[in-house]
N, C-alpha and C. Protein backbone atom coordinates (compact mmCIF):
# COMPACT_ATOMS: atom_id res chain seq x y z
N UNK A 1 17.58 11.35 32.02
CA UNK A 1 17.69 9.91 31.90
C UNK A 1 19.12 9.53 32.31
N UNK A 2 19.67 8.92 33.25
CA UNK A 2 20.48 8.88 33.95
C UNK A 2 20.94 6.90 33.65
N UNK A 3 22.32 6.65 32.55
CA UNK A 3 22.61 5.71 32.33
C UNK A 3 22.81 4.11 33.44
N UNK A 4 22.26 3.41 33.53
CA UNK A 4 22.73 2.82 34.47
C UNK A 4 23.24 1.39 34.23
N UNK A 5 24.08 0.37 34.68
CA UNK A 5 24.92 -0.71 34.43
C UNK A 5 24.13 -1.75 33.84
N UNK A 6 22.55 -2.06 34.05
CA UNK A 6 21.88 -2.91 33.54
C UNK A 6 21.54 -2.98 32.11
N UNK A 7 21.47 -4.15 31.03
CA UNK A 7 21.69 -3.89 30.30
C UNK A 7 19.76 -3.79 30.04
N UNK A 8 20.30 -2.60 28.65
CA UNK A 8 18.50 -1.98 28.43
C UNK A 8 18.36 -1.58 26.92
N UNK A 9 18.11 -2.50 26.05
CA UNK A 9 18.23 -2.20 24.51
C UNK A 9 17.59 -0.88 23.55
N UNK A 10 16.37 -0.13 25.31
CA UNK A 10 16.23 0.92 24.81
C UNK A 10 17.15 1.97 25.20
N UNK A 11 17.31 1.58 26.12
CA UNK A 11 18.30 3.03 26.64
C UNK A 11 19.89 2.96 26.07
N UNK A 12 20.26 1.64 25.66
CA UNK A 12 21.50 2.39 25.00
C UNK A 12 21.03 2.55 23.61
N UNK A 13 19.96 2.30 22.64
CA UNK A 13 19.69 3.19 21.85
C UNK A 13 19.36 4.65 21.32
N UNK A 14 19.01 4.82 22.67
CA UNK A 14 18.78 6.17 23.89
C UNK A 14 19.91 6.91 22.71
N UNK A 15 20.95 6.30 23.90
CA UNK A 15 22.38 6.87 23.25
C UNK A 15 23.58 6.93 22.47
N UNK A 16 22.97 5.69 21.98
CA UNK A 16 23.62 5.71 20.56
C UNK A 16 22.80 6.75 19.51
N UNK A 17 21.55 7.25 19.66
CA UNK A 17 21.19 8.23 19.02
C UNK A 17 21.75 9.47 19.26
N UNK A 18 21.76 9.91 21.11
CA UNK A 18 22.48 11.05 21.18
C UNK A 18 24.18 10.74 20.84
N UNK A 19 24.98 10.42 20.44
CA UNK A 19 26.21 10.31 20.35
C UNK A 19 26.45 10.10 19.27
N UNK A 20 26.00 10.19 17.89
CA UNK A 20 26.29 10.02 16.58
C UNK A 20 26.69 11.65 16.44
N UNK A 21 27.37 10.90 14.79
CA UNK A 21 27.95 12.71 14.62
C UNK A 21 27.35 13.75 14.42
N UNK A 22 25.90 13.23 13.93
CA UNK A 22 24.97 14.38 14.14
C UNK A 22 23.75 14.30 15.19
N UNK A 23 23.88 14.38 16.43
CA UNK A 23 23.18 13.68 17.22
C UNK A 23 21.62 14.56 17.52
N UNK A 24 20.94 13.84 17.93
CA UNK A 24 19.70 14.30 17.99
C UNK A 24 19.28 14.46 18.96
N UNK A 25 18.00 15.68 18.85
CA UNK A 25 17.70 16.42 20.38
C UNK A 25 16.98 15.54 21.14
N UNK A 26 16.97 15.81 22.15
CA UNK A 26 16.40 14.89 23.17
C UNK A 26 14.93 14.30 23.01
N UNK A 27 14.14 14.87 22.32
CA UNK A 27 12.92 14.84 22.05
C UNK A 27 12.64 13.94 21.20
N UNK A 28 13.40 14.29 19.83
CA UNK A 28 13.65 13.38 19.31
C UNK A 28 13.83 12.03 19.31
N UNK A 29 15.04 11.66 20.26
CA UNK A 29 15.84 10.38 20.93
C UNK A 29 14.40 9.63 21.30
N UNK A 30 13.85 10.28 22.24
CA UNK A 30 12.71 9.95 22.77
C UNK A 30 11.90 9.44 22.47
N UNK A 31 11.17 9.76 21.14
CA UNK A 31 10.49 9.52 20.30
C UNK A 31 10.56 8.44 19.18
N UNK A 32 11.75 8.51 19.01
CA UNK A 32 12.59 7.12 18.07
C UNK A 32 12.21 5.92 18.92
N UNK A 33 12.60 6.17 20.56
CA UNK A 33 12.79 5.07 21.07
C UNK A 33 11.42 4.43 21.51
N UNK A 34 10.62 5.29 21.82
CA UNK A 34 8.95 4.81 21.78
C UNK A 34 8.79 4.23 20.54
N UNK A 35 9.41 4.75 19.51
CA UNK A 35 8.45 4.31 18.14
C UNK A 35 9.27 2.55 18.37
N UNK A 36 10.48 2.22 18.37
CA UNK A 36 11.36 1.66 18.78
C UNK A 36 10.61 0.48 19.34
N UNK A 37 10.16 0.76 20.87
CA UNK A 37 9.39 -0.29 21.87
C UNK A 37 7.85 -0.73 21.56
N UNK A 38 7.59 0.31 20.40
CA UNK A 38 5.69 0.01 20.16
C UNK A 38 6.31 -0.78 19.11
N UNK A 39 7.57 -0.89 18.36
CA UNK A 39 7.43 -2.08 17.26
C UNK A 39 7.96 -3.11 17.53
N UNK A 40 8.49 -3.19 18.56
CA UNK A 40 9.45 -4.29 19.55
C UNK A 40 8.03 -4.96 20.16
N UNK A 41 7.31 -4.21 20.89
CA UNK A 41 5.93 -4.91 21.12
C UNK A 41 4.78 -5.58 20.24
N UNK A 42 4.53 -4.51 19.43
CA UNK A 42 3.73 -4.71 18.47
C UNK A 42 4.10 -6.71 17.97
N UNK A 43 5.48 -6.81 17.80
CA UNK A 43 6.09 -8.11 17.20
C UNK A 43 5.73 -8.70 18.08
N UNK A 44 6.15 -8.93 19.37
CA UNK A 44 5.97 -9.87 20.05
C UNK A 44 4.62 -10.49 20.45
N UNK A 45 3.79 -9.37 20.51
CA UNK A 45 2.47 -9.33 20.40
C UNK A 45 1.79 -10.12 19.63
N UNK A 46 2.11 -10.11 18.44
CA UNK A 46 2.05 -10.48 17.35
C UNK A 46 2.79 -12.46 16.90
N UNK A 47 3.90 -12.18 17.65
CA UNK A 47 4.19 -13.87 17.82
C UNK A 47 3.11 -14.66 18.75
N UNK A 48 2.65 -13.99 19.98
CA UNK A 48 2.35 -14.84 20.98
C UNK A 48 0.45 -15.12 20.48
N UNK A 49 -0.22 -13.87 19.48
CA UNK A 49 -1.26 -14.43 19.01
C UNK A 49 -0.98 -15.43 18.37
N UNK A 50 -0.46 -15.48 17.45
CA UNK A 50 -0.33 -16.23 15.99
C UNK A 50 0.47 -17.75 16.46
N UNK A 51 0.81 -17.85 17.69
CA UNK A 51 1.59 -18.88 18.25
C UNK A 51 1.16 -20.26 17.96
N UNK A 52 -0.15 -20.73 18.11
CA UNK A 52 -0.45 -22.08 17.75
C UNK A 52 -1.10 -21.90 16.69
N UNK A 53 -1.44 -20.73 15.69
CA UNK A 53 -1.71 -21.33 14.34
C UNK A 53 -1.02 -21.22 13.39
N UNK A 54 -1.11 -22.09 12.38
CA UNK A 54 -0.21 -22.55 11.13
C UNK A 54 -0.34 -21.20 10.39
N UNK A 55 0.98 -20.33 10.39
CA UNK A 55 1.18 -19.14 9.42
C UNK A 55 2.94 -19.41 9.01
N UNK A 56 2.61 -19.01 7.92
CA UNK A 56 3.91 -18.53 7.14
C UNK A 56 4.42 -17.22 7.56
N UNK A 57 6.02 -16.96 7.81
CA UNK A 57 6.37 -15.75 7.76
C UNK A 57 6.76 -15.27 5.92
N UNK A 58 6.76 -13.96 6.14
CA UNK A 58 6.86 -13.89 4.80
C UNK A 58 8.13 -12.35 5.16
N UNK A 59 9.26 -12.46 4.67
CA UNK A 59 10.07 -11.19 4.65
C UNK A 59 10.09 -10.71 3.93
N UNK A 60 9.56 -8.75 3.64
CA UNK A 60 9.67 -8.42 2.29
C UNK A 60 10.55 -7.92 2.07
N UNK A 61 11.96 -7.95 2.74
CA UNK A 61 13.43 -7.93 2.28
C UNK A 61 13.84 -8.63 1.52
N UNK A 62 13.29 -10.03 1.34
CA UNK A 62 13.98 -11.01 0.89
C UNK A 62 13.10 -11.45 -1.41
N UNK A 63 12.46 -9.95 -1.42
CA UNK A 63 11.61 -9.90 -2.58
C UNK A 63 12.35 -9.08 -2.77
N UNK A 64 11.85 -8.59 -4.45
CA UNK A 64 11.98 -7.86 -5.53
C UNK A 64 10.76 -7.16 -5.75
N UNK A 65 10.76 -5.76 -5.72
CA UNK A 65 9.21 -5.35 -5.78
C UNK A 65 9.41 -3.64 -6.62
N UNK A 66 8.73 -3.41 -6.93
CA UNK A 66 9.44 -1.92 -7.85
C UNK A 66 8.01 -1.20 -7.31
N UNK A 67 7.77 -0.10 -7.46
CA UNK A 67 6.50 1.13 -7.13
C UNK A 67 5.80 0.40 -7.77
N UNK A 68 4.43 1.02 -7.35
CA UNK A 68 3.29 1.00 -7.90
C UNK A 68 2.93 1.97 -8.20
N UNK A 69 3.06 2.35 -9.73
CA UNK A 69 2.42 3.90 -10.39
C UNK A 69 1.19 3.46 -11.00
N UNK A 70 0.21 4.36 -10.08
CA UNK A 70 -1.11 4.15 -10.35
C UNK A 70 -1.47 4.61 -11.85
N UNK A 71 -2.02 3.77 -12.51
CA UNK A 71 -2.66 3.88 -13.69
C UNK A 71 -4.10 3.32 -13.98
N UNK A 72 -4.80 3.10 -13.17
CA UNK A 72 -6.46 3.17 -12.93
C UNK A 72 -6.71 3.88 -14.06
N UNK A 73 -6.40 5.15 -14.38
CA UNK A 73 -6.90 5.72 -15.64
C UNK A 73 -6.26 6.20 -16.66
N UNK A 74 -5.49 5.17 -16.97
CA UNK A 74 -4.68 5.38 -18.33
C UNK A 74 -5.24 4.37 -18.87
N UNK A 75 -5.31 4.56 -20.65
CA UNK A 75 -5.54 4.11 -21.94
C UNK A 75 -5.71 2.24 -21.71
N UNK A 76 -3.95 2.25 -21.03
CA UNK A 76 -3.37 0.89 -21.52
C UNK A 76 -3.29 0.15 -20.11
N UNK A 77 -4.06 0.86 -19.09
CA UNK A 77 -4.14 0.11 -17.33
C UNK A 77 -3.05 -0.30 -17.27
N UNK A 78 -2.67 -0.87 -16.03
CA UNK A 78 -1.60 -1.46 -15.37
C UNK A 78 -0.59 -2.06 -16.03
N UNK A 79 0.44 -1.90 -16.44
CA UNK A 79 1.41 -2.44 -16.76
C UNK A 79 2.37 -3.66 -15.58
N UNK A 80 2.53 -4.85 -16.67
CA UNK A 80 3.64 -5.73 -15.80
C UNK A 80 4.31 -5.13 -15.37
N UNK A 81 4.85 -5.12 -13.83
CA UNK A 81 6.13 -4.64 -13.48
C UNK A 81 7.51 -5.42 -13.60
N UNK A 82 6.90 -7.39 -13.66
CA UNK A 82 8.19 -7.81 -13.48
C UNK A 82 9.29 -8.05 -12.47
N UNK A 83 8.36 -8.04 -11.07
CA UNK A 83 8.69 -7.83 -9.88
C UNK A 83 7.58 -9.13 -9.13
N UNK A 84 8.19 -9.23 -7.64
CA UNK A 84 7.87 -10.54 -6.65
C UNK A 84 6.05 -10.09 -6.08
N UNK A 85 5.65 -8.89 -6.75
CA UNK A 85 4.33 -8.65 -6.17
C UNK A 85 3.62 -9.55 -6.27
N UNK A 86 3.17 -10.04 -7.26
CA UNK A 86 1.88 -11.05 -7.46
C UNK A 86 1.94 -12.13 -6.77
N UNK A 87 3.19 -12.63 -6.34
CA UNK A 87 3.34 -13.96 -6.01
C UNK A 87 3.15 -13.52 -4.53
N UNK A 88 3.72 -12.46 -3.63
CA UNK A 88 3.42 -12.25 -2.41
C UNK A 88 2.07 -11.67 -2.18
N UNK A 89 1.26 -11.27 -2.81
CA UNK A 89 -0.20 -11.53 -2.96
C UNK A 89 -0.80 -12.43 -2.97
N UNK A 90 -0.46 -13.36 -3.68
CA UNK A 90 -0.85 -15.23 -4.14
C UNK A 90 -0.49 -15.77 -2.64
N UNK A 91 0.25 -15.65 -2.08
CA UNK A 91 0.99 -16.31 -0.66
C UNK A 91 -0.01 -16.14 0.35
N UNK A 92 -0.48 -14.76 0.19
CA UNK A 92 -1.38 -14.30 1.33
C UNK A 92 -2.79 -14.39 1.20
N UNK A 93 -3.43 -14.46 0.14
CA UNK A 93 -4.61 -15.44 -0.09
C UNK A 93 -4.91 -16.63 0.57
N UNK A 94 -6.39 -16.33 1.34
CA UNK A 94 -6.78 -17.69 1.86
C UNK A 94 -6.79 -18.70 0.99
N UNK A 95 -5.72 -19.70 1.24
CA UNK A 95 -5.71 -20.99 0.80
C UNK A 95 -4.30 -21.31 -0.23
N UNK A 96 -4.00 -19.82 0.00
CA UNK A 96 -2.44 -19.82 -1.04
C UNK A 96 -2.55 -19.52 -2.48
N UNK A 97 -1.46 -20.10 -3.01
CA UNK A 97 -1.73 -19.70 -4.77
C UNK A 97 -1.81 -21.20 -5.23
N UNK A 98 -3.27 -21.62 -5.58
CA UNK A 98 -3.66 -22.92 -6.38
C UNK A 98 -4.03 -22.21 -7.76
């Protein structure tokens, strides 16, 4: 892969992977950067369906959310966690949280 002057957000990720202090094999690099362009696509993809209908974005950076330790079969079921889950469940329900 031979660097060239145009600018290319995969290829200098390319090498900002190989050039860290622990840099990674080529295969690797490679592979990051596919995974990289299928989610770079995947999004855009994803804007240009959803383009004329009315959706909410929803960031789940911007929540509070703790594990989910399955308890299906304990005594006392699911415990409150006390966390932004329910409400980003409620959000994504057809018709919202009424």
């Amino acid at each position: 892969m031979k660097k060239k002057d145009k600018l290319n957000h995969f290829v200098d990720y390319y090498y900002k992977l190989k050039t860290q202090p622990q840099r990674k094999p080529h295969k690797v690099a490679i592979i990051a950067c596919i995974n990289k362009f299928l989610k770079v696509t995947f999004q855009l993809l994803t804007e240009q369906v959803i383009q004329e209908i009315a959706t909410e974005k929803i960031y789940l950076r911007d929540y509070h959310t703790q594990p989910i330790i399955d308890m299906r079969h304990a005594e006392e079921g699911f415990q409150e966690r006390n966390d932004d889950y329910n409400s980003i469940i409620d959000r994504n329900r057809v018709g919202g949280s009424d």
